[in-house]
C-alpha atoms as a PDB file:
ATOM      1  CA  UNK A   1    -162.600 -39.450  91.875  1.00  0.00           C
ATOM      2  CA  UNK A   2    -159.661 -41.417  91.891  1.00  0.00           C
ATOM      3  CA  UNK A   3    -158.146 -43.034  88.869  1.00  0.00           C
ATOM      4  CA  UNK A   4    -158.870 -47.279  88.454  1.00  0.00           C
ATOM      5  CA  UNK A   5    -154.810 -47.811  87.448  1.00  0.00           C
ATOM      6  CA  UNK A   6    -153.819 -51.328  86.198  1.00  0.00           C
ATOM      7  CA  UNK A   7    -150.439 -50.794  85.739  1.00  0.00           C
ATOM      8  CA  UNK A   8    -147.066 -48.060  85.633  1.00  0.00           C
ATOM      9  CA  UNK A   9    -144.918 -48.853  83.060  1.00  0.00           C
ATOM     10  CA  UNK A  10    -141.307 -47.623  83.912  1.00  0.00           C
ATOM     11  CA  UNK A  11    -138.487 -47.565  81.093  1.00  0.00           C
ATOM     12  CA  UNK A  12    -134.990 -46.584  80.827  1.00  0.00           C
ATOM     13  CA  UNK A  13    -133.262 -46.586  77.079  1.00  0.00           C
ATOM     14  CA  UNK A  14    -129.435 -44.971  77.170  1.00  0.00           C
ATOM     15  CA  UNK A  15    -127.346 -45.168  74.007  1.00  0.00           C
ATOM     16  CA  UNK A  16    -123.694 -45.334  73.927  1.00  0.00           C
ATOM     17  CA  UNK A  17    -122.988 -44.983  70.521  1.00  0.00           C
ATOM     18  CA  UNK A  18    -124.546 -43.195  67.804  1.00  0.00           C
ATOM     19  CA  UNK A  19    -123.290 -43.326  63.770  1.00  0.00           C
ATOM     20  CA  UNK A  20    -120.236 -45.206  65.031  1.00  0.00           C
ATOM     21  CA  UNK A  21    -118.963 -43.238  67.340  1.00  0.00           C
ATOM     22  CA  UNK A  22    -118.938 -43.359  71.248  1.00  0.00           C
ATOM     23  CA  UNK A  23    -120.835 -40.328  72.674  1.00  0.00           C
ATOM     24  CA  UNK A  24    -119.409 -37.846  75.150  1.00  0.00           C
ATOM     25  CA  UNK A  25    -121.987 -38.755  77.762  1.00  0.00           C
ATOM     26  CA  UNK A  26    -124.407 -41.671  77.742  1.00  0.00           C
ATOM     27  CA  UNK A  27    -127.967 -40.271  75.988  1.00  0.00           C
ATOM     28  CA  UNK A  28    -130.673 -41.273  78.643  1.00  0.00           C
ATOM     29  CA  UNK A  29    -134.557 -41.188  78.561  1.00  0.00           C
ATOM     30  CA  UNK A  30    -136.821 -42.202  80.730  1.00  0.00           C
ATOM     31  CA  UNK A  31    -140.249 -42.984  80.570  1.00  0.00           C
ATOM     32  CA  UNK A  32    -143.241 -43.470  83.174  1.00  0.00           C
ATOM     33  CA  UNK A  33    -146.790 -44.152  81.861  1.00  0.00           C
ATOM     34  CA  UNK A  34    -149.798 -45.063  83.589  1.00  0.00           C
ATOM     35  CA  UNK A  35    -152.330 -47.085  82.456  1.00  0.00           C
ATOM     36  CA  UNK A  36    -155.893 -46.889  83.789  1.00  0.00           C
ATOM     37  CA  UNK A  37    -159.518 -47.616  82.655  1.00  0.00           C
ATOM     38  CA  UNK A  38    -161.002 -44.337  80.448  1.00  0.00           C
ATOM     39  CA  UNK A  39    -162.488 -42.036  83.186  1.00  0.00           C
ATOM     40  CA  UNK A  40    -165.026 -40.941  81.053  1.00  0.00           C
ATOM     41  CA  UNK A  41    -168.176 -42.903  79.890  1.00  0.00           C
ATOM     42  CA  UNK A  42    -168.477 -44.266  76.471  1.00  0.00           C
ATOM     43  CA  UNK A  43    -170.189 -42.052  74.299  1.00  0.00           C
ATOM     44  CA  UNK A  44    -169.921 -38.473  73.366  1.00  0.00           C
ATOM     45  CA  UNK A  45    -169.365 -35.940  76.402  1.00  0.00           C
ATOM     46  CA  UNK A  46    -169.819 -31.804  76.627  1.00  0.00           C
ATOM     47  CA  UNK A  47    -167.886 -31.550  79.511  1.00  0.00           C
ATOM     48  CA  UNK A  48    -164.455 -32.776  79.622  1.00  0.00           C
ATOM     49  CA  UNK A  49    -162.763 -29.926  81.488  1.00  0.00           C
ATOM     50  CA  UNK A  50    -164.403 -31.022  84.810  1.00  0.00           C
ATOM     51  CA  UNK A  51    -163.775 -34.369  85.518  1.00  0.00           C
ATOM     52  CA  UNK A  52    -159.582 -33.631  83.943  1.00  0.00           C
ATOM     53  CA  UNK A  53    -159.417 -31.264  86.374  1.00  0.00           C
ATOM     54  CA  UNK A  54    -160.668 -33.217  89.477  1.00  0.00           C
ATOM     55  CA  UNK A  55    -158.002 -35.942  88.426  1.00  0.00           C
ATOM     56  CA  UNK A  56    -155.320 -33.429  86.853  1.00  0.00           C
ATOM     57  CA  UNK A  57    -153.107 -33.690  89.987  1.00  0.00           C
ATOM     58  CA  UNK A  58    -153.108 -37.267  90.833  1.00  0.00           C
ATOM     59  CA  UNK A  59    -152.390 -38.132  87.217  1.00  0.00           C
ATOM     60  CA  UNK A  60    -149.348 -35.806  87.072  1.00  0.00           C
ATOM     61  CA  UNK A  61    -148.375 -36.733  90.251  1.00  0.00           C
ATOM     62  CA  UNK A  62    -148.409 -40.589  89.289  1.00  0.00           C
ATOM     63  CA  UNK A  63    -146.297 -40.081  86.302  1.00  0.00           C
ATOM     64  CA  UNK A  64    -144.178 -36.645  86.472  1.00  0.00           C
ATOM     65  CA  UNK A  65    -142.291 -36.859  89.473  1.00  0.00           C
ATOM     66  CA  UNK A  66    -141.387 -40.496  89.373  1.00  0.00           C
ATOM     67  CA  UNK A  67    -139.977 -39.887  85.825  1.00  0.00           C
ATOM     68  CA  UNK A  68    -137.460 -37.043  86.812  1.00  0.00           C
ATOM     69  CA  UNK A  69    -136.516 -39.761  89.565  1.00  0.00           C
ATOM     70  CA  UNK A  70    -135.826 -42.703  87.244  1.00  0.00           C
ATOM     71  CA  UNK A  71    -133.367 -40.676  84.897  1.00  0.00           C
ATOM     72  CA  UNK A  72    -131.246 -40.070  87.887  1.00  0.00           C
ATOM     73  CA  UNK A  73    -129.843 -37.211  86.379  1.00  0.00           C
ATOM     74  CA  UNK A  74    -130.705 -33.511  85.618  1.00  0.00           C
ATOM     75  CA  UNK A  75    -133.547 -33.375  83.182  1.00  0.00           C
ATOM     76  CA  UNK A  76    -132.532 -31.288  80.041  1.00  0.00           C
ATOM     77  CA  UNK A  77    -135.811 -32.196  77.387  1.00  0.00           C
ATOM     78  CA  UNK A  78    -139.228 -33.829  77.806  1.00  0.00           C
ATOM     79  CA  UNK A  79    -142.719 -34.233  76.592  1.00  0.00           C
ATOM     80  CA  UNK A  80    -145.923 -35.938  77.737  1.00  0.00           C
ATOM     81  CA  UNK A  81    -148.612 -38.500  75.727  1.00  0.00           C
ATOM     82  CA  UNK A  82    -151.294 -39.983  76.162  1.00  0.00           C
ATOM     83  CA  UNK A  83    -153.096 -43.418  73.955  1.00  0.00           C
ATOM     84  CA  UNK A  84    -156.313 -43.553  73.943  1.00  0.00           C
ATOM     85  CA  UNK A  85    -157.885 -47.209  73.436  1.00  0.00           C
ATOM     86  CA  UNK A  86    -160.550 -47.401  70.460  1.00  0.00           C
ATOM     87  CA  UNK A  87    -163.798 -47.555  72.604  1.00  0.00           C
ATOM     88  CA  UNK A  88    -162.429 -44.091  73.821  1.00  0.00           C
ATOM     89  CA  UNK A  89    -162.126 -40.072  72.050  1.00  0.00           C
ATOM     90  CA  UNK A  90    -159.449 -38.780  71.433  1.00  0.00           C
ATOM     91  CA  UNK A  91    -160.409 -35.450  73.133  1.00  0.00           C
ATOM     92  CA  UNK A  92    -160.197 -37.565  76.390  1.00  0.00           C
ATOM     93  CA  UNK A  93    -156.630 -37.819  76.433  1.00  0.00           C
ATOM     94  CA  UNK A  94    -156.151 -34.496  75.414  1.00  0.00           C
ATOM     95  CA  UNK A  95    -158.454 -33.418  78.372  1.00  0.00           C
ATOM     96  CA  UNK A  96    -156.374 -34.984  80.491  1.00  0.00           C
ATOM     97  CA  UNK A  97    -152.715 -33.936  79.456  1.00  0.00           C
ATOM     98  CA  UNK A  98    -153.225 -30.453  78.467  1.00  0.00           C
ATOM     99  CA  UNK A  99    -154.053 -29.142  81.790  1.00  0.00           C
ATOM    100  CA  UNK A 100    -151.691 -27.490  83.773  1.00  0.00           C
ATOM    101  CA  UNK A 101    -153.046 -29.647  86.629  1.00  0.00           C
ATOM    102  CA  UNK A 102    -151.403 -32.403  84.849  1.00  0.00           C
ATOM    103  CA  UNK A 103    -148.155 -30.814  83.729  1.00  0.00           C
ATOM    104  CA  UNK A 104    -147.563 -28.851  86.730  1.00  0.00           C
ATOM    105  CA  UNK A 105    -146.057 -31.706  89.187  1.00  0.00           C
ATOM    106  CA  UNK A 106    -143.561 -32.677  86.106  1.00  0.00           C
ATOM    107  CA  UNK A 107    -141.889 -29.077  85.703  1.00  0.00           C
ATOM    108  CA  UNK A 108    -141.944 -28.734  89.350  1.00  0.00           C
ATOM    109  CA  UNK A 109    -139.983 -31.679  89.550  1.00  0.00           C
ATOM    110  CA  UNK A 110    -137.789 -30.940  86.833  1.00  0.00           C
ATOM    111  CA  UNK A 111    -137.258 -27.349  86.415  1.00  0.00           C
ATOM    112  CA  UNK A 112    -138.975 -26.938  83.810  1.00  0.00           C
ATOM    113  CA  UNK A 113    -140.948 -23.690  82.422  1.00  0.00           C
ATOM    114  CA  UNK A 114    -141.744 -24.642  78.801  1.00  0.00           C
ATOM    115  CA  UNK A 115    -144.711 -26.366  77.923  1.00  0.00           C
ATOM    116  CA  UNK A 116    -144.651 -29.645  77.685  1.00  0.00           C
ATOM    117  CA  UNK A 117    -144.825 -31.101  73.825  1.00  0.00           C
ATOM    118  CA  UNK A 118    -147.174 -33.530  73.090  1.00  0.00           C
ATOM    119  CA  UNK A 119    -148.126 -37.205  71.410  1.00  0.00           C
ATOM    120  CA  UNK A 120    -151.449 -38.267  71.315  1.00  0.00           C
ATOM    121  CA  UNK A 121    -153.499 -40.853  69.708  1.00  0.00           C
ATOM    122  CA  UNK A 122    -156.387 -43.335  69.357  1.00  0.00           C
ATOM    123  CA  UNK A 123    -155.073 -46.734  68.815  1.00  0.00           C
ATOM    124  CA  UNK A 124    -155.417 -50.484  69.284  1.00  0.00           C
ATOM    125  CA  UNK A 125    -154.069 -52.396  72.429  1.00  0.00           C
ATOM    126  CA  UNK A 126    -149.988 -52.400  71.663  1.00  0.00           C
ATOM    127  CA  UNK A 127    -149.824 -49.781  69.429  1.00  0.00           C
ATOM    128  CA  UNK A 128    -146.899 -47.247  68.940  1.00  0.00           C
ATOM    129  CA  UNK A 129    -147.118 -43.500  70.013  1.00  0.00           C
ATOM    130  CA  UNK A 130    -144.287 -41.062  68.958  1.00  0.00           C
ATOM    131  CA  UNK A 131    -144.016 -38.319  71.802  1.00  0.00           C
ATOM    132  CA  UNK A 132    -142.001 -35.358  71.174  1.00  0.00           C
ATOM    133  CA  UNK A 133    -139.509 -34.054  73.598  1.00  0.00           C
ATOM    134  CA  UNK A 134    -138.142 -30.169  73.494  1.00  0.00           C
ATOM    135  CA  UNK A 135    -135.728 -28.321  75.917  1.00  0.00           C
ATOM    136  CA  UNK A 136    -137.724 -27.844  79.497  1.00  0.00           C
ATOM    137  CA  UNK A 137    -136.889 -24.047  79.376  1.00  0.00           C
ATOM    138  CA  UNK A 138    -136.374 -22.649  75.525  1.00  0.00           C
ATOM    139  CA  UNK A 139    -138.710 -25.258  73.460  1.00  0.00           C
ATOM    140  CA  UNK A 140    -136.447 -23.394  70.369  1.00  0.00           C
ATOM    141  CA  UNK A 141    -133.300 -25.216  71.113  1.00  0.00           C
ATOM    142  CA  UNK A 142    -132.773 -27.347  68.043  1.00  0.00           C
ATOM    143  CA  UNK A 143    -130.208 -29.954  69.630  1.00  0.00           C
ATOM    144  CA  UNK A 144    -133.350 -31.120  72.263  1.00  0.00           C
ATOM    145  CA  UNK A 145    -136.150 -31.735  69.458  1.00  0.00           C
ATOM    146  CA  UNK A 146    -136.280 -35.220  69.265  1.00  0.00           C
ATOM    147  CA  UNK A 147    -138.698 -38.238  69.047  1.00  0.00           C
ATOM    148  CA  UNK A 148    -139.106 -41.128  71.443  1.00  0.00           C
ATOM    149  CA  UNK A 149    -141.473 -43.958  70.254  1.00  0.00           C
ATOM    150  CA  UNK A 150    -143.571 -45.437  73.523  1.00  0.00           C
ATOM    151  CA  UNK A 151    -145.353 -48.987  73.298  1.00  0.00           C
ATOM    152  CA  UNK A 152    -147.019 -50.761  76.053  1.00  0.00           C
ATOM    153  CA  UNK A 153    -147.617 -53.891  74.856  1.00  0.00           C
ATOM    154  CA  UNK A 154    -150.928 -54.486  76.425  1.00  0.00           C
ATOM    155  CA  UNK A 155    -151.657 -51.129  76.281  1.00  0.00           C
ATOM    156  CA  UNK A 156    -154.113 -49.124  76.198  1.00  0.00           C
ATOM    157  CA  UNK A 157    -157.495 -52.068  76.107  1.00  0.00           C
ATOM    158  CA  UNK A 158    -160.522 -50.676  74.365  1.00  0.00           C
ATOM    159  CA  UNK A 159    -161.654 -48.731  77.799  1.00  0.00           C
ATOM    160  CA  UNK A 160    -158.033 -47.626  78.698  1.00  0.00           C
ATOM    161  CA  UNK A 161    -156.312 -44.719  78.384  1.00  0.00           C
ATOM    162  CA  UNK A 162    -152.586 -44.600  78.967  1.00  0.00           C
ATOM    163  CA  UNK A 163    -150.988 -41.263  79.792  1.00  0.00           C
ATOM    164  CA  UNK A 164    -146.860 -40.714  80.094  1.00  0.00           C
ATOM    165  CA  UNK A 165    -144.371 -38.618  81.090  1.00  0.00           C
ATOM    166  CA  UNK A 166    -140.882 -38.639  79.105  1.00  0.00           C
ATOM    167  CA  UNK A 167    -137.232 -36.918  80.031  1.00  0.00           C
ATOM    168  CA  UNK A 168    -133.831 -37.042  78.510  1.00  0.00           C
ATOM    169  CA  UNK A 169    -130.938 -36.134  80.084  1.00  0.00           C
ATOM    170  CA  UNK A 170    -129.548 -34.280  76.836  1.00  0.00           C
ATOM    171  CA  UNK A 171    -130.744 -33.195  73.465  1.00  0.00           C
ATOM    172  CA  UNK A 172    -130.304 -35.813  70.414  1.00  0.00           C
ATOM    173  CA  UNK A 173    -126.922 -37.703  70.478  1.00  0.00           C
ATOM    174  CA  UNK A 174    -124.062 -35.898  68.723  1.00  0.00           C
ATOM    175  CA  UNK A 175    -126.745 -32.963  67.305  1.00  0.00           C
ATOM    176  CA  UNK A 176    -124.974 -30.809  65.067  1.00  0.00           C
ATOM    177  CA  UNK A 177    -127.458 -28.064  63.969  1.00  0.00           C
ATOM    178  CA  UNK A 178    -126.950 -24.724  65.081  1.00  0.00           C
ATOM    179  CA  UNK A 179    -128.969 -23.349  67.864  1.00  0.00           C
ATOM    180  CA  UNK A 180    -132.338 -21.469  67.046  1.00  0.00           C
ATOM    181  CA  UNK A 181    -131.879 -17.907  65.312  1.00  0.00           C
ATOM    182  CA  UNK A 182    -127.901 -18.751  64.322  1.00  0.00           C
ATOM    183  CA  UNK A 183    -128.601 -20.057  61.219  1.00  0.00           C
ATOM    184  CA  UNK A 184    -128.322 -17.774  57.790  1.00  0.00           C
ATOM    185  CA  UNK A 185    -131.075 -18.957  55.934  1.00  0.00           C
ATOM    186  CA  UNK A 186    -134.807 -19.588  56.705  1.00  0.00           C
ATOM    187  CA  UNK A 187    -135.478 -23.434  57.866  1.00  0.00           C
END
């Protein structure tokens, strides 16, 4: 099978300042998503493993890879989604991003070892999905947990499903909490 795709949605945000102050290095993420009709047929289906496995590959291939090349730099956090539009389950998106199949091409292509941290949703055409990013190999360093909000304005139709892969080039601009098992007290 191979994935009806209406559109890739490629986005570059870098901030220069952050509480007033100029940061050390510019703060970059990048973001590829892919938005295709729902591969799965309306209605409720047993099987979901089968058909996100056949398609796995080519969907991480479409959005992982070209995402480590638009941030043009070494990729330090990152984080999948996937929006599912309202005539679709929820459990389809999962289906399709939590498989290694999927994932696979984005570490390779980043370094990466950690799992990949996840945003996923149901929603209306333009809707917002936050999508957590963590540090690609020790998901416990504090400085890389951050939040990136993606929106495809036409995104995903009733039948669609979009699915995205997101890198930074750093943690959070100017983080200040101490790194994972530093601190004194319990968080």
């Amino acid at each position: 099978m191979t994935l009806a795709v209406r559109k890739i949605v490629r986005h570059v945000e870098e901030t220069r300042m952050e509480s007033g102050r100029a940061l050390p290095r510019v703060h970059r993420v990048a973001i590829v998503a892919a938005v295709f009709d729902n591969p799965y047929p309306p209605g409720y289906v047993e099987d979901l493993v089968t058909l996100a496995n056949e398609v796995g590959e080519e969907l991480g291939t479409l959005v992982g890879p070209p995402c480590v090349d638009l941030l043009g730099e070494e990729v330090e956090a990152y984080g999948k989604a996937a929006l599912v539009g309202i005539d679709g389950e929820l459990e389809h998106g999962s289906a399709l991003i939590h498989n290694l199949r999927f994932g696979d091409p984005f570490r390779r292509a980043c370094g990466g070892t950690e799992l990949l941290p996840a945003g996923e949703k149901t929603g209306l055409t333009g809707a917002p999905l936050d999508v957590p990013l963590k540090h690609k190999l020790n998901a416990k360093t504090r400085s890389h947990h951050q939040t990136v909000t993606l929106v495809v304005p036409d995104a995903p139709r009733p039948r669609e499903i979009v699915v995205a892969c997101l890198a930074a080039n750093a943690g959070r601009p100017l983080a200040r909490l101490a790194p994972f098992g530093s601190e004194t007290a319990a968080a």
